[in-house]
Protein backbone atom coordinates (compact mmCIF):
# COMPACT_ATOMS: atom_id res chain seq x y z
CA UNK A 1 39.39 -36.26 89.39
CA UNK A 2 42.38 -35.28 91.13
CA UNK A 3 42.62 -31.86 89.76
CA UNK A 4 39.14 -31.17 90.42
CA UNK A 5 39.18 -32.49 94.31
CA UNK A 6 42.51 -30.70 94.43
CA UNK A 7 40.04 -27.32 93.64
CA UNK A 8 37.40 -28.59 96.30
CA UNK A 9 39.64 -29.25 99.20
CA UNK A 10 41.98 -25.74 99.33
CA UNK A 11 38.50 -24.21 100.94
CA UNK A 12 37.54 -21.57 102.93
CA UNK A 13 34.13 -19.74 103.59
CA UNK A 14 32.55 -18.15 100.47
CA UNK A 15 28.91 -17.48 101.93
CA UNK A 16 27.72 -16.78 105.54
CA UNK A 17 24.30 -17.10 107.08
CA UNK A 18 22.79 -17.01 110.30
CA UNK A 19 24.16 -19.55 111.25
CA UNK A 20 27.83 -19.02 110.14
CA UNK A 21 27.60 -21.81 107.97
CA UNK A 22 28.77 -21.44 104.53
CA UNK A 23 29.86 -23.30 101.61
CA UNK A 24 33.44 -24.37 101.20
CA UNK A 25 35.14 -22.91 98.80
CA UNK A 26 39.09 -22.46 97.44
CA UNK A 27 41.74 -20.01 98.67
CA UNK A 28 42.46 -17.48 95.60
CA UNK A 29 46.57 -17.92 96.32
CA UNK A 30 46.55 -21.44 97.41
CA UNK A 31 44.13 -22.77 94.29
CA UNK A 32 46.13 -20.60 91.57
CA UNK A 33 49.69 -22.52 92.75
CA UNK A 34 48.05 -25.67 92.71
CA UNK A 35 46.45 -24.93 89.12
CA UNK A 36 49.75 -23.99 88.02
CA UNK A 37 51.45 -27.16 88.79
CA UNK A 38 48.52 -29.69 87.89
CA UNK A 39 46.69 -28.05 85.19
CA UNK A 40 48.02 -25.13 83.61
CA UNK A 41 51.77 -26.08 83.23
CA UNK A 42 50.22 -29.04 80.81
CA UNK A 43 47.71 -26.58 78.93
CA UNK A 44 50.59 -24.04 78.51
CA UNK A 45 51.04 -24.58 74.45
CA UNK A 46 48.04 -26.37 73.92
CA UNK A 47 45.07 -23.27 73.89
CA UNK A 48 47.71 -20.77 73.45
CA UNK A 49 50.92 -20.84 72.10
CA UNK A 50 53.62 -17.89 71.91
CA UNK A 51 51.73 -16.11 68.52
CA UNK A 52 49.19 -18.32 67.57
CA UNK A 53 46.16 -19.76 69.31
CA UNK A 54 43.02 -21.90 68.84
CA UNK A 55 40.94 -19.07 68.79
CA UNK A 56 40.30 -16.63 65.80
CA UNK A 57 41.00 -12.74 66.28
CA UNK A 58 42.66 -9.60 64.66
CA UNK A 59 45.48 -11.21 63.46
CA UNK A 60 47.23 -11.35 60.07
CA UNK A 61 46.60 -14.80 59.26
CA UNK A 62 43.81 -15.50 56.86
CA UNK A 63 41.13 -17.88 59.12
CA UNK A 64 38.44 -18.37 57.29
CA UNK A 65 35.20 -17.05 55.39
CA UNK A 66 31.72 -15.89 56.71
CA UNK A 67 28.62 -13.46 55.79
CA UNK A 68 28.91 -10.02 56.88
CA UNK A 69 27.12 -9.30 59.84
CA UNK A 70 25.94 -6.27 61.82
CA UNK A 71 29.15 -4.58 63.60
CA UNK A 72 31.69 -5.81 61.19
CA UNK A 73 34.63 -3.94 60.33
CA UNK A 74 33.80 -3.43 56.85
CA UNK A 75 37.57 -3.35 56.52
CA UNK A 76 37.68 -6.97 56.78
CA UNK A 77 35.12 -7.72 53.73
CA UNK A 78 36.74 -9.72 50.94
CA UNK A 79 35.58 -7.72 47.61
CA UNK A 80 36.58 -10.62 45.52
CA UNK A 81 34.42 -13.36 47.05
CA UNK A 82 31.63 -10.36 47.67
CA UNK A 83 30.85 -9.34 43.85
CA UNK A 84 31.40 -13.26 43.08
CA UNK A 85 28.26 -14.15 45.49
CA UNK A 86 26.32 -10.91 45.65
CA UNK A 87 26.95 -10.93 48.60
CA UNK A 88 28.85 -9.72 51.37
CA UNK A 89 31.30 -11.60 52.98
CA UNK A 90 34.52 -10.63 55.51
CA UNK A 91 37.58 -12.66 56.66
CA UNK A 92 38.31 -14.09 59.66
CA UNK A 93 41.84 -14.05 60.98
CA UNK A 94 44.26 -16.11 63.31
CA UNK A 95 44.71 -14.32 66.68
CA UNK A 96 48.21 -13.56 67.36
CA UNK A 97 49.67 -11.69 70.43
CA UNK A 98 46.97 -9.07 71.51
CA UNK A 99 44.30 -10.75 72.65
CA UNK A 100 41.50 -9.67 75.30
CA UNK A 101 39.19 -12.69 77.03
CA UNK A 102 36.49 -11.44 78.63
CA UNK A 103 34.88 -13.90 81.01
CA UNK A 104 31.21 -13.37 81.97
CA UNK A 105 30.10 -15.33 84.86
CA UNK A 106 26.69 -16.72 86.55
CA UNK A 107 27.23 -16.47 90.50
CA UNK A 108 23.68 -16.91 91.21
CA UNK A 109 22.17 -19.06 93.80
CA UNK A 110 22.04 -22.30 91.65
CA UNK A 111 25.65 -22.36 90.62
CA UNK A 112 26.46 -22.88 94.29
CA UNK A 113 25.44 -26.54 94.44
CA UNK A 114 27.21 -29.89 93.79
CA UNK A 115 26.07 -33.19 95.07
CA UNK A 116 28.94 -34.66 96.28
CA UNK A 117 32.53 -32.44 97.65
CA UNK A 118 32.40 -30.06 94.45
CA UNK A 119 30.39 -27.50 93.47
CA UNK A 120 29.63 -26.06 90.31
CA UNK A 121 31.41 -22.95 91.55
CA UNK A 122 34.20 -24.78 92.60
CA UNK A 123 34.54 -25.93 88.76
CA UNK A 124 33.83 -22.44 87.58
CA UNK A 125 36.64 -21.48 89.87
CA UNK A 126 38.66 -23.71 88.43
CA UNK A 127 38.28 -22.81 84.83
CA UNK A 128 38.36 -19.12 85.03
CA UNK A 129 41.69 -19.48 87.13
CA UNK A 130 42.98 -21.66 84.71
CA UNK A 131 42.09 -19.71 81.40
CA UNK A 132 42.97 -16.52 82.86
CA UNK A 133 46.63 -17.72 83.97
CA UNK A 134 46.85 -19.39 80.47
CA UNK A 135 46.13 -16.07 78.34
CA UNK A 136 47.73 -13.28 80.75
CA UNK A 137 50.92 -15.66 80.78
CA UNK A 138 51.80 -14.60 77.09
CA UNK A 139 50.96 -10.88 77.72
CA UNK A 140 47.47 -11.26 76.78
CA UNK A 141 44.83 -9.91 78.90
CA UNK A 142 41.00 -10.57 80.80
CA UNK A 143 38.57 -8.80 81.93
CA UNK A 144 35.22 -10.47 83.64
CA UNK A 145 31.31 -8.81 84.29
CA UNK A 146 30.01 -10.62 87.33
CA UNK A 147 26.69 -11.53 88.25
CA UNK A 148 24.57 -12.61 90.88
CA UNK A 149 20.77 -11.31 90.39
CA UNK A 150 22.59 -8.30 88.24
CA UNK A 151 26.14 -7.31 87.53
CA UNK A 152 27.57 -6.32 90.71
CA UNK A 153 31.12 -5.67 89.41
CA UNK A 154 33.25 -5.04 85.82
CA UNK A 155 36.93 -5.67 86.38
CA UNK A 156 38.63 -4.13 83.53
CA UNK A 157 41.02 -6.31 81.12
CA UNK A 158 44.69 -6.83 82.98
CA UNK A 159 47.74 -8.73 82.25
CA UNK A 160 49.28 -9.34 85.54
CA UNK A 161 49.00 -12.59 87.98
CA UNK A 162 47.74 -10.17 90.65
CA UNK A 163 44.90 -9.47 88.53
CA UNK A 164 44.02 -12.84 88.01
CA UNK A 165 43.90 -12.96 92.06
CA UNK A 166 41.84 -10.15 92.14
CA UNK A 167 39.05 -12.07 90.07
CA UNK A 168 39.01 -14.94 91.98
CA UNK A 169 39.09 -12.91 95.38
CA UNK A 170 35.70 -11.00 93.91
CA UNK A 171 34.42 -14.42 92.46
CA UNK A 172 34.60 -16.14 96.36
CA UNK A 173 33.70 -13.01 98.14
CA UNK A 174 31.38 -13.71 100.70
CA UNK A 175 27.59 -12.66 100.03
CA UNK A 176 25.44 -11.85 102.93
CA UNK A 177 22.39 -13.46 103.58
CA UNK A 178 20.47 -10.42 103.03
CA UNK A 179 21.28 -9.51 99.83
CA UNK A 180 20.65 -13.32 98.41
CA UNK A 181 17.01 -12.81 99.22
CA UNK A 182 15.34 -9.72 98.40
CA UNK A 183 11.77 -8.76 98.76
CA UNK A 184 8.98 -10.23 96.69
CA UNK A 185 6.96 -8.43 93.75
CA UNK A 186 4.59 -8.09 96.77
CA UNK A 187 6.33 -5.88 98.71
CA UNK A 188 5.70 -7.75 102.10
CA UNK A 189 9.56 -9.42 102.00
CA UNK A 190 8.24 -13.00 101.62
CA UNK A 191 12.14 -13.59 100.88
CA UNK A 192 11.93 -14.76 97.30
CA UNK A 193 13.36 -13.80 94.14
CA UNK A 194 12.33 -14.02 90.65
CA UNK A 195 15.01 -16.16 89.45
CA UNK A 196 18.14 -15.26 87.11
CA UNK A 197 17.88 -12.98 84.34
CA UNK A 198 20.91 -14.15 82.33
CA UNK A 199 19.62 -12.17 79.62
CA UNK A 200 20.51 -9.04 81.71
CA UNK A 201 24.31 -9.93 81.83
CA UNK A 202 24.73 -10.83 78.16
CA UNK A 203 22.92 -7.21 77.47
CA UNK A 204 25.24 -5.78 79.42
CA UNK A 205 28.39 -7.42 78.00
CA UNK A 206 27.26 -6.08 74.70
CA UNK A 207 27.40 -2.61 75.49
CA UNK A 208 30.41 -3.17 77.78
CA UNK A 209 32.74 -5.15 74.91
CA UNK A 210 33.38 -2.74 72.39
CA UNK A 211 36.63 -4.74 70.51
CA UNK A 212 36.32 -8.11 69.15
CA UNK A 213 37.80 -10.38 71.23
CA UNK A 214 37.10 -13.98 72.89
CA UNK A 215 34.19 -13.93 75.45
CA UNK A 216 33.50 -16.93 77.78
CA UNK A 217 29.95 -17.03 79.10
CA UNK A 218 30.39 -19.38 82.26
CA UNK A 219 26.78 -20.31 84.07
CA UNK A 220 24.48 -23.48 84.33
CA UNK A 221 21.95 -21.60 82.40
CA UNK A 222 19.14 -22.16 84.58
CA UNK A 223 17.66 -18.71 84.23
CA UNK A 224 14.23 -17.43 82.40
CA UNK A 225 13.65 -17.35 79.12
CA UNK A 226 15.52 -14.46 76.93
CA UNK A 227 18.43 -14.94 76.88
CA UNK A 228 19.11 -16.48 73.83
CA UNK A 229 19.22 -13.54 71.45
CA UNK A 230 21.02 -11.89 73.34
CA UNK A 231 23.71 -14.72 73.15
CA UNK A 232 23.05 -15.03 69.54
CA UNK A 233 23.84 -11.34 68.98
CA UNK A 234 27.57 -11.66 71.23
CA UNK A 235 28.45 -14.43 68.81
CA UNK A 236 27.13 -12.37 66.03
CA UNK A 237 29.96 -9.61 67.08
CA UNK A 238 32.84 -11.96 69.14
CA UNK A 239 34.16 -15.39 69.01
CA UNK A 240 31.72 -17.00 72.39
CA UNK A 241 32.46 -20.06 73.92
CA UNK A 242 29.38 -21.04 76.53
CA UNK A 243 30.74 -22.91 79.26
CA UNK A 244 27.94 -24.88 80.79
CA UNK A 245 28.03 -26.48 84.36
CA UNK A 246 25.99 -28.83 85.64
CA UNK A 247 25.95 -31.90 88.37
CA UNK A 248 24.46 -35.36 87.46
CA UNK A 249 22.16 -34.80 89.99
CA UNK A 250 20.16 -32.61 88.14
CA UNK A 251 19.61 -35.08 85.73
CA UNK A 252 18.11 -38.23 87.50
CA UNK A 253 16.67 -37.83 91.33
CA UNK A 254 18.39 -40.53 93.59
CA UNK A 255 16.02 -42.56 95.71
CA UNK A 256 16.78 -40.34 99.42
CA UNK A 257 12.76 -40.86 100.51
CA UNK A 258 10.83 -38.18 101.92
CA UNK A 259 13.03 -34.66 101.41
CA UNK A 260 12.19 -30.81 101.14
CA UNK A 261 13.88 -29.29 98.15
CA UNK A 262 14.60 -25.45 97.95
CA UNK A 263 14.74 -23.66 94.80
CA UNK A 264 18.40 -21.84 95.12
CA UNK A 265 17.34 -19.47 92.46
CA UNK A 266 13.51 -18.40 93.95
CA UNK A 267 13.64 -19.64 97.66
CA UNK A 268 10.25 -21.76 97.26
CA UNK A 269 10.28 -24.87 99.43
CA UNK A 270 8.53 -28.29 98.72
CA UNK A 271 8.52 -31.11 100.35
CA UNK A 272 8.29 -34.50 97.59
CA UNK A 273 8.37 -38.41 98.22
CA UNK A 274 11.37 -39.44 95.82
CA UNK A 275 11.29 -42.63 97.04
CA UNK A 276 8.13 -42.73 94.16
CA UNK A 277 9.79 -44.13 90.77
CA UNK A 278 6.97 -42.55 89.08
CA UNK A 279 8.35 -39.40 90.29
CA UNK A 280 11.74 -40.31 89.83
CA UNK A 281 10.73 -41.29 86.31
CA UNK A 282 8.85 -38.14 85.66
CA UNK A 283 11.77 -35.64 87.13
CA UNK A 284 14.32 -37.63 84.60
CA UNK A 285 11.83 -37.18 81.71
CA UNK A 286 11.66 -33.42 82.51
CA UNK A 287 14.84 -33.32 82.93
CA UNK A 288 16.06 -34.58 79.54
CA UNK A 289 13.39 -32.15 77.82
CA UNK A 290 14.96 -29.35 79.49
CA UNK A 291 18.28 -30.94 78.40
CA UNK A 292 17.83 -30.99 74.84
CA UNK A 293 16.12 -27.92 74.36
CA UNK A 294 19.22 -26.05 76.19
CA UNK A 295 21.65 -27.67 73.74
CA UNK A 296 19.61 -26.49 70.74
CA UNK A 297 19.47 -23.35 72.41
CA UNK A 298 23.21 -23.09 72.86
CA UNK A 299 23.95 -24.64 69.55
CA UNK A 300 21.46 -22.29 67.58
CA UNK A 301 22.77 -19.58 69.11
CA UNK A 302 26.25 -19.69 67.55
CA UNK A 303 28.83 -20.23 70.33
CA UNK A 304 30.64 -22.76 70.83
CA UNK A 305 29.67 -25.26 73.78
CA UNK A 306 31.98 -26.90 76.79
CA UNK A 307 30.32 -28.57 79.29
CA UNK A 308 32.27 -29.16 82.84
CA UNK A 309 30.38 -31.26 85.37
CA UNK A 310 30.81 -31.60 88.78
CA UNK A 311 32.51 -34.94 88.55
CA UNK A 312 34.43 -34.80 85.80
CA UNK A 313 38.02 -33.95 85.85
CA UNK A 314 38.74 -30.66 84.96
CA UNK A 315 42.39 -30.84 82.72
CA UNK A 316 40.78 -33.84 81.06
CA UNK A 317 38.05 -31.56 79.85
CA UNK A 318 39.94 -28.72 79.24
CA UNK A 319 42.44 -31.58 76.92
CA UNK A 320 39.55 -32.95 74.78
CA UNK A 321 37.98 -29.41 74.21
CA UNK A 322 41.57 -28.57 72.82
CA UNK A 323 41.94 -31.47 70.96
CA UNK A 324 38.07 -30.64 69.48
CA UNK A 325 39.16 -27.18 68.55
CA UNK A 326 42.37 -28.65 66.98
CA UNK A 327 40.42 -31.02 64.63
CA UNK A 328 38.52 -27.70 63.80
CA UNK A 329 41.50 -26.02 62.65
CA UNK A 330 42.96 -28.89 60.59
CA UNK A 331 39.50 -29.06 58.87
CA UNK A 332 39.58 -25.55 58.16
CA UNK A 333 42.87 -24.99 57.25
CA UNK A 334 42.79 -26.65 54.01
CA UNK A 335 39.91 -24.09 52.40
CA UNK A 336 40.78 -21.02 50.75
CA UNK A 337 36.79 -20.59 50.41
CA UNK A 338 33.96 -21.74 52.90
CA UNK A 339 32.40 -25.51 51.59
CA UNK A 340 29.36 -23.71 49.07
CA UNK A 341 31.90 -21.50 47.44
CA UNK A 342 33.92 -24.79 46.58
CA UNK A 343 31.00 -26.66 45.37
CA UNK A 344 30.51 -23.33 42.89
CA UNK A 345 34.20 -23.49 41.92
CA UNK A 346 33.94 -27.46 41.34
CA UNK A 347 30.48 -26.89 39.81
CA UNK A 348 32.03 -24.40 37.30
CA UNK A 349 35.15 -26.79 36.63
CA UNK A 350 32.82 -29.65 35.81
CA UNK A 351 31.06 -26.93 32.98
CA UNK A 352 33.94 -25.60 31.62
CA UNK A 353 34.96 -29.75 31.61
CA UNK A 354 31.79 -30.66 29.47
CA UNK A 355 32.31 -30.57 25.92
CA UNK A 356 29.66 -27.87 23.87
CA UNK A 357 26.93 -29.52 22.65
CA UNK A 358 27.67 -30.09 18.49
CA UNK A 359 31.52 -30.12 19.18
CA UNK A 360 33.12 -33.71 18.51
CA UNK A 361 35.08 -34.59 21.90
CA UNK A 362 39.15 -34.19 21.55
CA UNK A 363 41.60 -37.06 21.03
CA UNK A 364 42.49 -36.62 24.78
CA UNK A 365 39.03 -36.67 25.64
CA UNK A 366 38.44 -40.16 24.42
CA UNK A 367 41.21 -41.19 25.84
């Protein structure tokens, strides 16, 4: 983990409160030098190379095969393979130079929270200052919606390392107190919120990413419910990769005794005995139901998933998710056709193969 305590100790102050207390968080300048030295220099070639990368675009290199679907450029729809099926179908191609990554990040309450030294944010940090440097460093460009409890800023796609300073510098601006806790349903300021609306930032990004490009939805996902066709329908029109954080402690409840939990998303307070391993057993249960159910959400949804937890090291997940997306490629780049237009083609062959019924088989045949 030395990357990732490299991220967690180059801190300053990213929230106040009353107190002047805030979470530690890492120094724009400071964190992008030491990114470029530990992480990036080794990732340089590896997610992107000079013209061709692991991700498919609006290039001239034929990708792959899929169903047309709403938003396509009907330009892109292979005639041949459509009057063959019945049905439509467009080609994917190999991004080459001009590429936009738009990154779409959670900075609610809950993404603020790591049991140990790092934070999910710190690791969101992390990756979006590593990606960014990555793709701008061949002339590429990224843009990023942020969001909180709505989107409180678009920064337009740019090339340049000051721009990638700029997004971290809005990512670890400090948030006031006041505005993390806004007034009830009620009216009275009981200092709750509803929770995230996630679905309200992938709504957004739809309207606000017109081009086809790569999108990066970073966030824990702890939000309410909707916003999985919303997510469906950005995968529908771009290539989406949902980057999922999370911190083992969310997963089983260590045994710290009596202990009042807050709810960084709503504000509600309770106090609970987790020195109970009934409890304990019961919070791991729910927790693994809530598990599963996100991964079929994520994987129904059609984006492609990379988890980063809080102690895991950051380059080594950034490695085996390019090593995954590199067995992808080999896979793929073998097929003219996706894998049911082959078994019609060897279908057909092993027809045209079968002698006709009534016709004697060939010398060769026997043979």
């Amino acid at each position: 983990m030395v990357e990732t305590a490299a991220i967690a100790t180059t801190t300053q102050t990213r929230r106040g409160s009353g107190t002047g207390v805030g979470t530690p968080v890492p120094v724009p300048e400071q964190l992008l030098r030491r990114l470029e030295w530990t992480v990036i220099r080794r990732l340089d070639g590896l997610l992107q190379g000079d013209y061709k990368t692991l991700f498919r675009g609006a290039g001239v290199d034929l990708a792959d095969l899929r169903e047309y679907q709403h938003h396509d450029d009907v330009r892109h729809i292979d005639w041949n393979v459509t009057a063959r099926l019945q049905t439509p179908y467009v080609r994917q191609f190999v991004e080459d130079r001009e590429l936009t990554a738009w990154f779409l990040l959670d900075l609610s309450g809950s993404v603020d929270f790591g049991s140990a030294d790092v934070t999910k944010l710190n690791i969101s940090t992390g990756f979006v200052a590593t990606l960014a440097r990555v793709i701008t460093r061949h002339g590429n460009r990224v843009g990023a919606l942020l969001f909180s409890q709505q989107v409180d800023a678009v920064l337009s796609p740019g090339a340049s390392r000051s721009h990638v300073l700029n997004l971290l510098q809005r990512m670890l601006a400090p948030k006031p107190a006041a505005e993390a806790r806004k007034p009830g349903a009620n009216g009275k300021g009981d200092g709750k919120t509803e929770g995230t609306h996630l679905a309200d930032l992938l709504t957004t990004a739809e309207a606000t990413v017109k081009r086809r490009g790569l999108v990066f939805v970073i966030s824990d996902f702890i939000s309410t419910p909707g916003w999985q066709q919303p997510l469906a329908r950005l995968a529908q029109r771009h290539e989406v990769v949902a980057v999922r954080l999370f911190d083992p402690l969310e997963m089983a409840l260590p045994d710290v005794g009596l202990v009042t939990v807050e709810d960084a998303e709503t504000g509600e307070q309770l106090f609970i005995d987790a020195a109970d391993p009934d409890f304990r057993e019961r919070y791991g249960a729910i927790a693994q139901k809530q598990e599963a159910q996100l991964i079929d959400d994520l994987s129904g949804s059609g984006a492609d998933i990379l988890e980063l937890a809080t102690d895991d090291d950051l380059l080594d997940s950034l490695l085996r998710y390019a090593d995954l997306r590199r067995q992808r490629a080999r896979l793929r780049s073998g097929r003219r056709f996706p894998s049911h237009l082959q078994r019609a083609q060897s279908a057909q062959r092993a027809q045209s193969a079968t002698p006709a019924q009534g016709v004697p088989p060939s010398k060769e045949a026997k043979t």
